[in-house]
PDB file of N, CA and C in Angstrom:
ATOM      1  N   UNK A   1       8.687  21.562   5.230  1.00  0.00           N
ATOM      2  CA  UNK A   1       8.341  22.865   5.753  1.00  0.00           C
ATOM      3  C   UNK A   1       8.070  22.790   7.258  1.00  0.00           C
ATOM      4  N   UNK A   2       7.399  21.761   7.751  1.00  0.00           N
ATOM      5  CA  UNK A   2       6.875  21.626   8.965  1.00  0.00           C
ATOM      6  C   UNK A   2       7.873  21.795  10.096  1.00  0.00           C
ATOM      7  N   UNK A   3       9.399  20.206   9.283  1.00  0.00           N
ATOM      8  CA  UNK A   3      10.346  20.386   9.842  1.00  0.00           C
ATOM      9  C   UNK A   3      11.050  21.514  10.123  1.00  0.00           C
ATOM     10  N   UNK A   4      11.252  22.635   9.428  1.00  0.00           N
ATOM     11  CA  UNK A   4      12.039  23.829   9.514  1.00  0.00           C
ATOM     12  C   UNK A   4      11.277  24.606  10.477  1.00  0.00           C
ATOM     13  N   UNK A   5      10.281  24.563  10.627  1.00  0.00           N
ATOM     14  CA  UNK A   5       9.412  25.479  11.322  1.00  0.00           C
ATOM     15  C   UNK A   5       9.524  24.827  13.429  1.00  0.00           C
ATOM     16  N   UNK A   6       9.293  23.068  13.198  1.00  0.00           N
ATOM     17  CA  UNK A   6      10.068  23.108  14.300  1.00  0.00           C
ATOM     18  C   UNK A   6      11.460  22.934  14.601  1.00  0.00           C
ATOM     19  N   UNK A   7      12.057  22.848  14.013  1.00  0.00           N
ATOM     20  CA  UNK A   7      13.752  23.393  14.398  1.00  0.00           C
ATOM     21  C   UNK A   7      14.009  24.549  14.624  1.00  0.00           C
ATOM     22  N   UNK A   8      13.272  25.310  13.925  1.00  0.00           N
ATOM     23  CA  UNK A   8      13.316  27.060  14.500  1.00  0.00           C
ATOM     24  C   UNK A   8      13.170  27.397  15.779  1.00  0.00           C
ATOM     25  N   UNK A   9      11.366  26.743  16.122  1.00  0.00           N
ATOM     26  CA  UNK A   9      10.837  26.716  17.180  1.00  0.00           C
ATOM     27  C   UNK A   9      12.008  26.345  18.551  1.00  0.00           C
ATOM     28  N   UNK A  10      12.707  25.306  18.117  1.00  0.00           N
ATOM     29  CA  UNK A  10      13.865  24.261  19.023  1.00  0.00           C
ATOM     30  C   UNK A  10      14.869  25.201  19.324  1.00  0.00           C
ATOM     31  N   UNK A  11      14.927  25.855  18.536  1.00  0.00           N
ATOM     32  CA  UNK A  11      16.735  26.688  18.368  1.00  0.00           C
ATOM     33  C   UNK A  11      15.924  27.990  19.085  1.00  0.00           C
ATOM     34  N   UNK A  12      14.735  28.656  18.954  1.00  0.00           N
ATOM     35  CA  UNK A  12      14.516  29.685  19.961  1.00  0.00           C
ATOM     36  C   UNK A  12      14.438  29.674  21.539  1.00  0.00           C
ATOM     37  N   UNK A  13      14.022  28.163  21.596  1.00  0.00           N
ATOM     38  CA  UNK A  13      13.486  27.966  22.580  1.00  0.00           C
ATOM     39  C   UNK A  13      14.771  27.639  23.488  1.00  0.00           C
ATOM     40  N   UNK A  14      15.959  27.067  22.816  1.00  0.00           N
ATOM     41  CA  UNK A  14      17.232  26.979  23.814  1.00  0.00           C
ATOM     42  C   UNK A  14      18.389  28.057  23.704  1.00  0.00           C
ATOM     43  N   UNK A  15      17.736  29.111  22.699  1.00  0.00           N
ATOM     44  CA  UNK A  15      18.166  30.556  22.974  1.00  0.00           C
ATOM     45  C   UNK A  15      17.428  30.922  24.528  1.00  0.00           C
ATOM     46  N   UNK A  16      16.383  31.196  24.385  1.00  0.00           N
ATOM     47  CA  UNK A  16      15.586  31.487  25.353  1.00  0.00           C
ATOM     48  C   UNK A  16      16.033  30.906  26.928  1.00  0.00           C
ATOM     49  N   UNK A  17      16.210  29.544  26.680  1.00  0.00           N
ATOM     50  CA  UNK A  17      16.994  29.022  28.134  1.00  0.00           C
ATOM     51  C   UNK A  17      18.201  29.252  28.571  1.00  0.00           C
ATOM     52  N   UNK A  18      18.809  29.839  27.766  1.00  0.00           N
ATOM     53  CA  UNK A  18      20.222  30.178  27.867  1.00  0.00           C
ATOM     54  C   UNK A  18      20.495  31.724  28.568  1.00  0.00           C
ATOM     55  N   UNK A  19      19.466  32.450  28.252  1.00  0.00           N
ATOM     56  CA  UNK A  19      19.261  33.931  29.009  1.00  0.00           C
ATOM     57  C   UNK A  19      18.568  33.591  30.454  1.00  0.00           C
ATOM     58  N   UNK A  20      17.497  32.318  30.592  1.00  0.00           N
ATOM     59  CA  UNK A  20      16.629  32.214  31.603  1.00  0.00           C
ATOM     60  C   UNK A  20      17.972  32.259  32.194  1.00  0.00           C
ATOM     61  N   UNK A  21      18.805  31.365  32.645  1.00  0.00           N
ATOM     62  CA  UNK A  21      20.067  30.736  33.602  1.00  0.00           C
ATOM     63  C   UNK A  21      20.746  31.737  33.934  1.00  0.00           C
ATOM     64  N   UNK A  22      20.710  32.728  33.005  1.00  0.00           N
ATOM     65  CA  UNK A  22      22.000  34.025  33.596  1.00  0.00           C
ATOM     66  C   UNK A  22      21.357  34.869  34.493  1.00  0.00           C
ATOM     67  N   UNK A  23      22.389  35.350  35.177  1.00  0.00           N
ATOM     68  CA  UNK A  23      21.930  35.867  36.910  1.00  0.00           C
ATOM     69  C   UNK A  23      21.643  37.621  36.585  1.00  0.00           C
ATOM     70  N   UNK A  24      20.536  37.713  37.221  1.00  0.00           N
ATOM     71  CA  UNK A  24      20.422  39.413  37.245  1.00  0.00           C
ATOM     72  C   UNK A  24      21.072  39.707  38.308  1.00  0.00           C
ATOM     73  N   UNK A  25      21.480  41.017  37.937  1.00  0.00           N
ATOM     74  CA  UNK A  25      21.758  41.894  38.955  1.00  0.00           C
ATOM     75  C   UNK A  25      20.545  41.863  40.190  1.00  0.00           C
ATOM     76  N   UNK A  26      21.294  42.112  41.666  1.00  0.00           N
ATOM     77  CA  UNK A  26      20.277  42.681  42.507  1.00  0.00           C
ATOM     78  C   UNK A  26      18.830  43.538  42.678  1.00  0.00           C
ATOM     79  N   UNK A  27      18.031  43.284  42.967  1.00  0.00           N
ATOM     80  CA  UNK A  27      17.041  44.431  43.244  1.00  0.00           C
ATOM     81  C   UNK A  27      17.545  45.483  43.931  1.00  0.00           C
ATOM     82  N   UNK A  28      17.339  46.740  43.263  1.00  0.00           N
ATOM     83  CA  UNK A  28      17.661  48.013  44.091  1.00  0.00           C
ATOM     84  C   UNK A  28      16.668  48.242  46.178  1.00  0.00           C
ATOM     85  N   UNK A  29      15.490  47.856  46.147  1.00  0.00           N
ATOM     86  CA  UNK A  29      14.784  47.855  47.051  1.00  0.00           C
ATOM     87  C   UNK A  29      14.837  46.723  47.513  1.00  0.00           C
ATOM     88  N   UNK A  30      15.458  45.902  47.393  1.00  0.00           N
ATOM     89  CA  UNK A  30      15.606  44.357  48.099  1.00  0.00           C
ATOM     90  C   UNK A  30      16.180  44.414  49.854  1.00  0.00           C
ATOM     91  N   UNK A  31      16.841  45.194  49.989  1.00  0.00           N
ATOM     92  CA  UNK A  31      17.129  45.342  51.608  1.00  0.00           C
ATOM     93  C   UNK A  31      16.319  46.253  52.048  1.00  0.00           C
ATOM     94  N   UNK A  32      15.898  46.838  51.912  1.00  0.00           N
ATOM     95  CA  UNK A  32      15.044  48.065  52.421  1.00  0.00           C
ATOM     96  C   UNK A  32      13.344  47.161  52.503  1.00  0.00           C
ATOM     97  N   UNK A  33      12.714  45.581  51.210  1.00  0.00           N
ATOM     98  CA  UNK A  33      12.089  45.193  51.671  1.00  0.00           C
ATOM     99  C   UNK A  33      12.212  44.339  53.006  1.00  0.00           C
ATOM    100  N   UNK A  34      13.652  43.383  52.686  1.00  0.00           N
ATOM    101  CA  UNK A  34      13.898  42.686  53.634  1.00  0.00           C
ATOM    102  C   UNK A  34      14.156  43.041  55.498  1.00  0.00           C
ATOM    103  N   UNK A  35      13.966  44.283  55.297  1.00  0.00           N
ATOM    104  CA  UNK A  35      13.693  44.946  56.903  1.00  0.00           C
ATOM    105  C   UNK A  35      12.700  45.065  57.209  1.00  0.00           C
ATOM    106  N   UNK A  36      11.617  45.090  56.621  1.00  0.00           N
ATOM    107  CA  UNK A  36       9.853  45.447  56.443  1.00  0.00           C
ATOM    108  C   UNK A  36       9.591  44.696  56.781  1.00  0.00           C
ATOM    109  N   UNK A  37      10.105  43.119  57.318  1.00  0.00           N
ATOM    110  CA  UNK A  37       8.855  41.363  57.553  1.00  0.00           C
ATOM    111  C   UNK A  37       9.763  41.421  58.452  1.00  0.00           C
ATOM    112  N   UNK A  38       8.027  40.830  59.428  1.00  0.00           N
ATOM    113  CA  UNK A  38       8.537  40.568  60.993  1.00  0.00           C
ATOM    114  C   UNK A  38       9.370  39.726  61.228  1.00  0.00           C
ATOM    115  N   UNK A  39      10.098  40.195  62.165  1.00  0.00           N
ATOM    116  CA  UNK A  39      11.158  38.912  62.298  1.00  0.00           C
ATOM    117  C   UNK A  39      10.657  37.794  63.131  1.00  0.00           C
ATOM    118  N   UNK A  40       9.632  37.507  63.659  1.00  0.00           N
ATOM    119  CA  UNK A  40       8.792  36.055  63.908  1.00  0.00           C
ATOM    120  C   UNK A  40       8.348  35.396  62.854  1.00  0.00           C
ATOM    121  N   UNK A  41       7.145  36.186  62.464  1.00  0.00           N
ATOM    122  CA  UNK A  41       6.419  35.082  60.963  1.00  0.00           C
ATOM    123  C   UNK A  41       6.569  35.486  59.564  1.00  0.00           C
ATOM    124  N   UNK A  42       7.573  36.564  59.588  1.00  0.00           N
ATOM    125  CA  UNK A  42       8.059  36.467  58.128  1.00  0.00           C
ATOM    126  C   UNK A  42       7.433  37.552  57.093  1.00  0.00           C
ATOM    127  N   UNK A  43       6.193  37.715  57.578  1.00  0.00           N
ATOM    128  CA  UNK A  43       5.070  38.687  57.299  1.00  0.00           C
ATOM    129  C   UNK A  43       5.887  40.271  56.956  1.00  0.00           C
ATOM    130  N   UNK A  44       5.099  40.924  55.594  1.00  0.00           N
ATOM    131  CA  UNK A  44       6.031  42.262  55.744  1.00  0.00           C
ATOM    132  C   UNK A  44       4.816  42.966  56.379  1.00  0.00           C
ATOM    133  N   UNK A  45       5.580  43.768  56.980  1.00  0.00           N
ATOM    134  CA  UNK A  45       4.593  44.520  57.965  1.00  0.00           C
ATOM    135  C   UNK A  45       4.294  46.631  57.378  1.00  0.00           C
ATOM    136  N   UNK A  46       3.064  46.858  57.426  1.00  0.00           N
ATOM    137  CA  UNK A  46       2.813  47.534  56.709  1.00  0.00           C
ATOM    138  C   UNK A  46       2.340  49.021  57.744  1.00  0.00           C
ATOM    139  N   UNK A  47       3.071  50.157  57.251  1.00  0.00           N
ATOM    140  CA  UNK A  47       2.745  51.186  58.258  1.00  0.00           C
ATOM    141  C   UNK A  47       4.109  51.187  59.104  1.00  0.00           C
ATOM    142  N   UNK A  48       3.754  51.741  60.626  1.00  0.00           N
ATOM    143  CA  UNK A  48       4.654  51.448  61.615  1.00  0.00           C
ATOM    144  C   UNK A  48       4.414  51.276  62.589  1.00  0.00           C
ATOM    145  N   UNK A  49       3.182  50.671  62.755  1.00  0.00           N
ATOM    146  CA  UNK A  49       2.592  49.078  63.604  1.00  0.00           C
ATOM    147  C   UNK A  49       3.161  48.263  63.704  1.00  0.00           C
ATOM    148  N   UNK A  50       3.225  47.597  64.903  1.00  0.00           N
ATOM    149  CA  UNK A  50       3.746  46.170  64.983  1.00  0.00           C
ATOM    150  C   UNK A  50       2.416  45.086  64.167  1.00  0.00           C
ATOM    151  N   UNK A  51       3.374  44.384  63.851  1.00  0.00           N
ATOM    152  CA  UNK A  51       2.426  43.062  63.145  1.00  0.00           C
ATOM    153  C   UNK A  51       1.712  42.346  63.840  1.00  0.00           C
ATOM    154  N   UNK A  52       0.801  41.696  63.109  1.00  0.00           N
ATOM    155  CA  UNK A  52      -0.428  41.339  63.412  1.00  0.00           C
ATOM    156  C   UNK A  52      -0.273  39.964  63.854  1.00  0.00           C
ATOM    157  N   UNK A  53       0.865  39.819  64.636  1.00  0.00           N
ATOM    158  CA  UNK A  53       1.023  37.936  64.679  1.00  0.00           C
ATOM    159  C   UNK A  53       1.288  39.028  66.017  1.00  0.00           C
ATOM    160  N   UNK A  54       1.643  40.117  66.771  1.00  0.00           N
ATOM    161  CA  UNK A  54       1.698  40.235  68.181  1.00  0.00           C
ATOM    162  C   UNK A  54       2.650  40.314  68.541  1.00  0.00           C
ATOM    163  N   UNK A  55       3.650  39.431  67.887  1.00  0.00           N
ATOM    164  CA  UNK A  55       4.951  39.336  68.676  1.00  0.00           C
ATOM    165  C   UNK A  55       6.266  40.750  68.042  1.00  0.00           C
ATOM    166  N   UNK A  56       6.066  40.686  66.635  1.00  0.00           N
ATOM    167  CA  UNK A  56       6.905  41.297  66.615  1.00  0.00           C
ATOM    168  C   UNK A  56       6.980  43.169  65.976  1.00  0.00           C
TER     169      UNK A  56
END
């Protein structure tokens, strides 16, 4: 019994890795965040202030 219970466990668990590996689609807001961080320290910058590192 024990055995069946972990072979189950085994066989879900490399179901499970088999979905981890497959690629999602894009984030819809992914460029629209990636314009938001300063382009010095990387920081997303909040409002429409310059960031708090000064430079950018």
């Amino acid at each position: 019994m024990i055995v069946k219970i972990v072979a189950l466990f085994l066989v879900v668990m490399a179901v499970l890795s088999m979905f981890g590996k497959l690629r999602l689609p894009p984030v819809p807001g992914k460029k629209y965040l990636d314009a938001r961080k300063c382009r010095n320290c990387g920081r997303y910058r909040i409002g429409k202030g310059p960031c708090d590192c000064g430079k950018g």
